[in-house]
Protein backbone atom coordinates (compact mmCIF):
# COMPACT_ATOMS: atom_id res chain seq x y z
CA UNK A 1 -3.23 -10.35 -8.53
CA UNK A 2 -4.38 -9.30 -4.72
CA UNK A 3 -7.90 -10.03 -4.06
CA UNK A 4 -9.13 -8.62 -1.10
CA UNK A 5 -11.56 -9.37 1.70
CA UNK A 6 -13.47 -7.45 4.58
CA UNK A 7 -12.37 -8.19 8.12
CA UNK A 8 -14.36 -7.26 11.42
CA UNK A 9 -12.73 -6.28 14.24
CA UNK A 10 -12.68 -5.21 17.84
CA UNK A 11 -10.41 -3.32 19.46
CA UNK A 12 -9.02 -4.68 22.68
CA UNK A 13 -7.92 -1.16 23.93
CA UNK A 14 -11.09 0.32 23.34
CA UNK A 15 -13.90 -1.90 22.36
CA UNK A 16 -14.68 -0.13 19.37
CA UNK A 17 -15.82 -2.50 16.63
CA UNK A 18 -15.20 -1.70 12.91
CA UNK A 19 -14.46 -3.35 9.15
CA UNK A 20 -11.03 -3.30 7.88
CA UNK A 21 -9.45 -4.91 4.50
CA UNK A 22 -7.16 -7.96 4.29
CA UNK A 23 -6.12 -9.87 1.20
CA UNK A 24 -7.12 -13.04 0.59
CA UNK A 25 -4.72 -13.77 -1.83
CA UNK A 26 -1.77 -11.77 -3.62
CA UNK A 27 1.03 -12.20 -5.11
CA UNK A 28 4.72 -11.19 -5.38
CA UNK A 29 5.07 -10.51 -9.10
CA UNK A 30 6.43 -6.87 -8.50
CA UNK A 31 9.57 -5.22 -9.66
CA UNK A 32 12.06 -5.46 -6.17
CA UNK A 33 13.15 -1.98 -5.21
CA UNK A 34 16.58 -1.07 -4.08
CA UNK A 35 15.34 -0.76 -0.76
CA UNK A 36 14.56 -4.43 -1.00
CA UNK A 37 11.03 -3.69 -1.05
CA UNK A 38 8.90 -6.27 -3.31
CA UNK A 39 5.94 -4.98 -4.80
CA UNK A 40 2.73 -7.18 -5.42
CA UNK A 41 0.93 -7.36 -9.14
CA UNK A 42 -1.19 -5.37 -9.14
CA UNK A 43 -3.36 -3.73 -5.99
CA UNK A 44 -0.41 -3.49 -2.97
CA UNK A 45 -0.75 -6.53 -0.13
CA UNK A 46 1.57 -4.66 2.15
CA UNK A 47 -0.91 -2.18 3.62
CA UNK A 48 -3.57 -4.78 4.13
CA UNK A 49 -1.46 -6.54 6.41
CA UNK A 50 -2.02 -3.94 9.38
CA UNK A 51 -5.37 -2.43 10.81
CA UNK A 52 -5.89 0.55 12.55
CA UNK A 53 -8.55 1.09 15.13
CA UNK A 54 -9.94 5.39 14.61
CA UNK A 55 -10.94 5.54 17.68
CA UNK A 56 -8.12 5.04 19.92
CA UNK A 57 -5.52 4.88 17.70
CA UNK A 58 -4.31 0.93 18.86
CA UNK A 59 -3.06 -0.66 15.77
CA UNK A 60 -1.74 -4.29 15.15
CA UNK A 61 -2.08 -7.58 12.48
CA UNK A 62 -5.14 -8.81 12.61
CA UNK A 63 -4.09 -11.55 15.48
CA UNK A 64 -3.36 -8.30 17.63
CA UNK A 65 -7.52 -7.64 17.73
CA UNK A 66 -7.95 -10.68 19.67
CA UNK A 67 -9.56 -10.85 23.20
CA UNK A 68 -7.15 -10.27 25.58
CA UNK A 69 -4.57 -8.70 23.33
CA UNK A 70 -4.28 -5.43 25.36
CA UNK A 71 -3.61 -5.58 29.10
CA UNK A 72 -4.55 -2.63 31.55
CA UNK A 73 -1.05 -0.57 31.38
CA UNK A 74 -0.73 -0.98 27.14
CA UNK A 75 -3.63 0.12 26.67
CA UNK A 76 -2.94 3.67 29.52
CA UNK A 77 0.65 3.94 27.46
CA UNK A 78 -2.00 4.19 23.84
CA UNK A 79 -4.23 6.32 25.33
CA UNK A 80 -1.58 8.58 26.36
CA UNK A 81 0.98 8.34 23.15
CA UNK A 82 -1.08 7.76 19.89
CA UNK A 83 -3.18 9.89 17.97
CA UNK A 84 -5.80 8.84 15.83
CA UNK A 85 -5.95 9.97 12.73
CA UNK A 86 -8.68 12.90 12.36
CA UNK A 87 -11.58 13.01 10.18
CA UNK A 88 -10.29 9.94 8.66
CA UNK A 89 -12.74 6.50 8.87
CA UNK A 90 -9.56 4.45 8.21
CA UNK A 91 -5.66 4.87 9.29
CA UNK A 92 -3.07 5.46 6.35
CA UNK A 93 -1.26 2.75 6.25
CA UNK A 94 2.33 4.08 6.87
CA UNK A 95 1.57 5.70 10.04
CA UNK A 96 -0.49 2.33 10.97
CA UNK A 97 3.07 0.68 10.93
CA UNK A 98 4.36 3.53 12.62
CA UNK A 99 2.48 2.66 15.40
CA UNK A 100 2.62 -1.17 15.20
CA UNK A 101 6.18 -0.55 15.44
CA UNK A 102 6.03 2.23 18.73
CA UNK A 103 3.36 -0.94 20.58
CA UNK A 104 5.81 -3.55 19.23
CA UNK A 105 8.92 -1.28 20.80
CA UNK A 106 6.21 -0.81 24.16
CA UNK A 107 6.08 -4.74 24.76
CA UNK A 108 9.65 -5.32 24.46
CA UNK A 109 10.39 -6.68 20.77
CA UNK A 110 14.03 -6.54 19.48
CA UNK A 111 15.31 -4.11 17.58
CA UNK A 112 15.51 -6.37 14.50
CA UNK A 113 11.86 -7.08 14.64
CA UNK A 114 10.90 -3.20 14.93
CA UNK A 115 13.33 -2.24 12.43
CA UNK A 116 11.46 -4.31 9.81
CA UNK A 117 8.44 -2.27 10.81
CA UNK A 118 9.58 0.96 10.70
CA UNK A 119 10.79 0.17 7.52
CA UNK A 120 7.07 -0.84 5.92
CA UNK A 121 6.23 2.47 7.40
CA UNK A 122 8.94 3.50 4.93
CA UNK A 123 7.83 1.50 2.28
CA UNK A 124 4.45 2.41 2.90
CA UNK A 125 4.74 6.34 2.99
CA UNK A 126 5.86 8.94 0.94
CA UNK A 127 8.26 8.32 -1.88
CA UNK A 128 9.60 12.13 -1.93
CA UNK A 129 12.70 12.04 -0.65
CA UNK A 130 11.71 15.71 0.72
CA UNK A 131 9.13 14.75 2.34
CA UNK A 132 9.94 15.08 6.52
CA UNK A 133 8.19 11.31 7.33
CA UNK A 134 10.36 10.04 4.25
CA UNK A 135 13.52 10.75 5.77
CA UNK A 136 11.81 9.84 9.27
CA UNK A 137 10.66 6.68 8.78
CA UNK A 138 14.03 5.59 7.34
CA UNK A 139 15.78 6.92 10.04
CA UNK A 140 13.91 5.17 12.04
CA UNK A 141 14.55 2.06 10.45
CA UNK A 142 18.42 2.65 10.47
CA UNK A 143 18.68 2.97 13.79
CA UNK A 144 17.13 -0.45 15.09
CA UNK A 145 18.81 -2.09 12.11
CA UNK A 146 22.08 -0.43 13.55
CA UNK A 147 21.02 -1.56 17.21
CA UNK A 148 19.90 -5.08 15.86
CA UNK A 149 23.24 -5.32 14.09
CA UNK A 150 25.55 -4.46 16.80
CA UNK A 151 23.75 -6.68 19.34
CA UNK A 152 24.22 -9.64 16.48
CA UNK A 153 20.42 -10.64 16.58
CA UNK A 154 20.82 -11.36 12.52
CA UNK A 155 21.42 -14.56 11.65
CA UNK A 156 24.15 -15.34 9.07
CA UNK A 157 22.25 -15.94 6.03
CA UNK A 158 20.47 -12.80 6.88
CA UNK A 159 23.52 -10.67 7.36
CA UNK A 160 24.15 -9.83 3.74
CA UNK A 161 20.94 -8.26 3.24
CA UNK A 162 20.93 -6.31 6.19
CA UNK A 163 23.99 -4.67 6.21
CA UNK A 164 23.18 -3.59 2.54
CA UNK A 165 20.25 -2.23 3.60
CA UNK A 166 21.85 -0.57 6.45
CA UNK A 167 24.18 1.41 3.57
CA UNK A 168 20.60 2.05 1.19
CA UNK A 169 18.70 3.63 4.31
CA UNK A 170 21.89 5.84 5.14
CA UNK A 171 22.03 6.88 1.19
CA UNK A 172 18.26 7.56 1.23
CA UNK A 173 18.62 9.76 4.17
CA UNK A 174 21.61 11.68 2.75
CA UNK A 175 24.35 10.69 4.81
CA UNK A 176 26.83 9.27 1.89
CA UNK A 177 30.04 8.84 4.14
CA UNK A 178 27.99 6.30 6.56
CA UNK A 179 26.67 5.05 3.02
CA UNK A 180 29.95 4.36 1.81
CA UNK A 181 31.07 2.40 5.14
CA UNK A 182 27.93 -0.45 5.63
CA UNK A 183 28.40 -0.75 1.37
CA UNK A 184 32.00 -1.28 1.78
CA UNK A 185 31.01 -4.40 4.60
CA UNK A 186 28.98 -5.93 2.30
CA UNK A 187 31.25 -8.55 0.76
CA UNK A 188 32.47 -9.69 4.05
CA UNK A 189 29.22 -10.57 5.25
CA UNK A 190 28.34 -12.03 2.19
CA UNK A 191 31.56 -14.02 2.75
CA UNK A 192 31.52 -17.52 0.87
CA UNK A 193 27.42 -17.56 0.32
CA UNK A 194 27.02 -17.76 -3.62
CA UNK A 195 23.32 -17.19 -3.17
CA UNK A 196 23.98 -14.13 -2.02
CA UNK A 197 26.96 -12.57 -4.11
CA UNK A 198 24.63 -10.29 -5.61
CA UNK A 199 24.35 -7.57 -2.88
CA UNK A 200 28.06 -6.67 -3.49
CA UNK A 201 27.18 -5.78 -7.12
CA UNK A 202 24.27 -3.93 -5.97
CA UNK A 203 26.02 -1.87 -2.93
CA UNK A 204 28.95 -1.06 -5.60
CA UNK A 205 26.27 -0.20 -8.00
CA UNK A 206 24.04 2.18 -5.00
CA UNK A 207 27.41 4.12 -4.20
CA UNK A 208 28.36 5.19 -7.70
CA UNK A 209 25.27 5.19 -9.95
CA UNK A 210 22.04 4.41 -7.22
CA UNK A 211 19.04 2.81 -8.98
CA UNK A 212 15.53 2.93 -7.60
CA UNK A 213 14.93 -0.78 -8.81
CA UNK A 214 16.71 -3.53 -9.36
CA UNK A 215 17.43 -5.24 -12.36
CA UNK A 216 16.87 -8.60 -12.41
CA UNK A 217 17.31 -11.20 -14.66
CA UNK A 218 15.11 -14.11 -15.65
C-alpha cells in the first residue's frame, strides 16, 4: 500500500512556505491501463509525486523547491503565464503536471521528457472522455510524443511502447484514421524484441475491440 508523509516547502519563485504530501512508500500492485498507466494498491502515488505552490502557481518535484531552483527570468515567465488555483489550499494534481510540464517546456526539456508529463496530467485528470481537459491533456501528450518520435530521441527498447501509445492517445482523442496508422507501426518497432511482442496484440486488440485495461496474465 502507499503510505504517505508531510513535506515542507518553499517556493523559490515566491518564497511562500507551505506543507505538501509525498509517499513514503507505495507500491505498483495496480491493474495497467491501456494507456500504459500503472495504478498503485491502494491510495494513488502518482499525484504525490508533484507539489504545487497556491500562491504563485510555480510547481515542480520536490527537488524543484530547492534554493536556487528559480532564476530571475523563470520566475517573470510564472508570474506572467500560470494561474493559481483559486480558493483552493492545494493544486489538483493534473493541472500541477500541467504546469510542471509548461516550466519543464520553459527551460528547454525535450519533447520526450514533456510528453511523459503531459501525459500524468492525463492520467491524473478527468477520465470522461467528454470532458474538454480529457481530450486536452492527451493532445497534448500526442504531440511531443509525435515531436519526440520524429526527432528519434526514443531509444530502441523504448520504441515499441511509444509508438503504441502514440496510436492509444490518437484513439482516445477520436481521431481513428491516425489511430489506425501508429497501431499498424507497431510490429516493426517491436521488430525482433520478444519482450516486447505483446504491444502488437494489444494495438490489434485497441483498433478492433479497445479495452480500458489490460489483461494480464500471471
Amino acid at each position: 500500500m502507499t503510505t504517505l508523509m508531510p513535506l515542507h516547502l518553499e517556493c523559490p519563485c515566491c518564497g511562500s512556505e507551505f506543507e505538501s504530501l509525498t509517499w513514503r512508500s507505495t507500491n505498483t500492485c495496480g491493474p495497467l491501463t491501456t494507456e500504459l498507466y500503472r495504478h498503485a494498491g491502494g491510495f494513488p502515488s502518482l499525484p504525490l509525486e508533484v507539489h504545487g505552490c497556491v500562491k504563485c502557481g510555480y510547481c515542480g518535484y520536490a527537488d524543484d523547491f530547492k534554493p536556487g531552483s528559480a532564476d530571475e527570468e523563470l520566475k517573470r515567465w510564472v508570474r506572467a503565464n500560470l494561474v493559481p488555483p483559486e480558493g483552493r489550499d492545494r493544486f489538483p494534481a493534473d493541472r500541477c503536471y500541467e504546469y510542471v510540464a509548461r516550466i519543464a517546456e520553459r527551460r528547454g526539456a525535450l519533447p520526450k521528457v514533456t510528453g511523459l508529463l503531459w501525459l500524468k496530467a492525463a492520467w491524473c485528470g478527468p477520465d470522461k472522455s467528454e470532458s474538454a481537459d480529457y481530450l486536452r491533456f492527451r493532445r497534448e501528450a500526442l504531440a511531443r510524443v509525435e515531436a519526440a518520435l520524429a526527432k528519434g530521441e526514443f531509444t530502441a527498447e523504448e520504441l515499441p511502447a511509444v509508438t503504441y501509445l502514440a496510436g492509444e492517445l490518437s484513439r482516445r482523442i477520436g481521431n481513428a484514421e491516425q489511430a489506425r496508422a501508429w497501431f499498424a507501426r507497431v510490429p516493426a518497432a517491436v521488430g525482433d524484441n520478444a519482450e516486447a511482442k505483446w504491444f502488437i496484440d494489444l494495438a490489434i486488440q485497441q483498433s478492433t475491440d479497445p479495452k480500458e485495461f489490460v489483461e494480464e496474465r500471471a
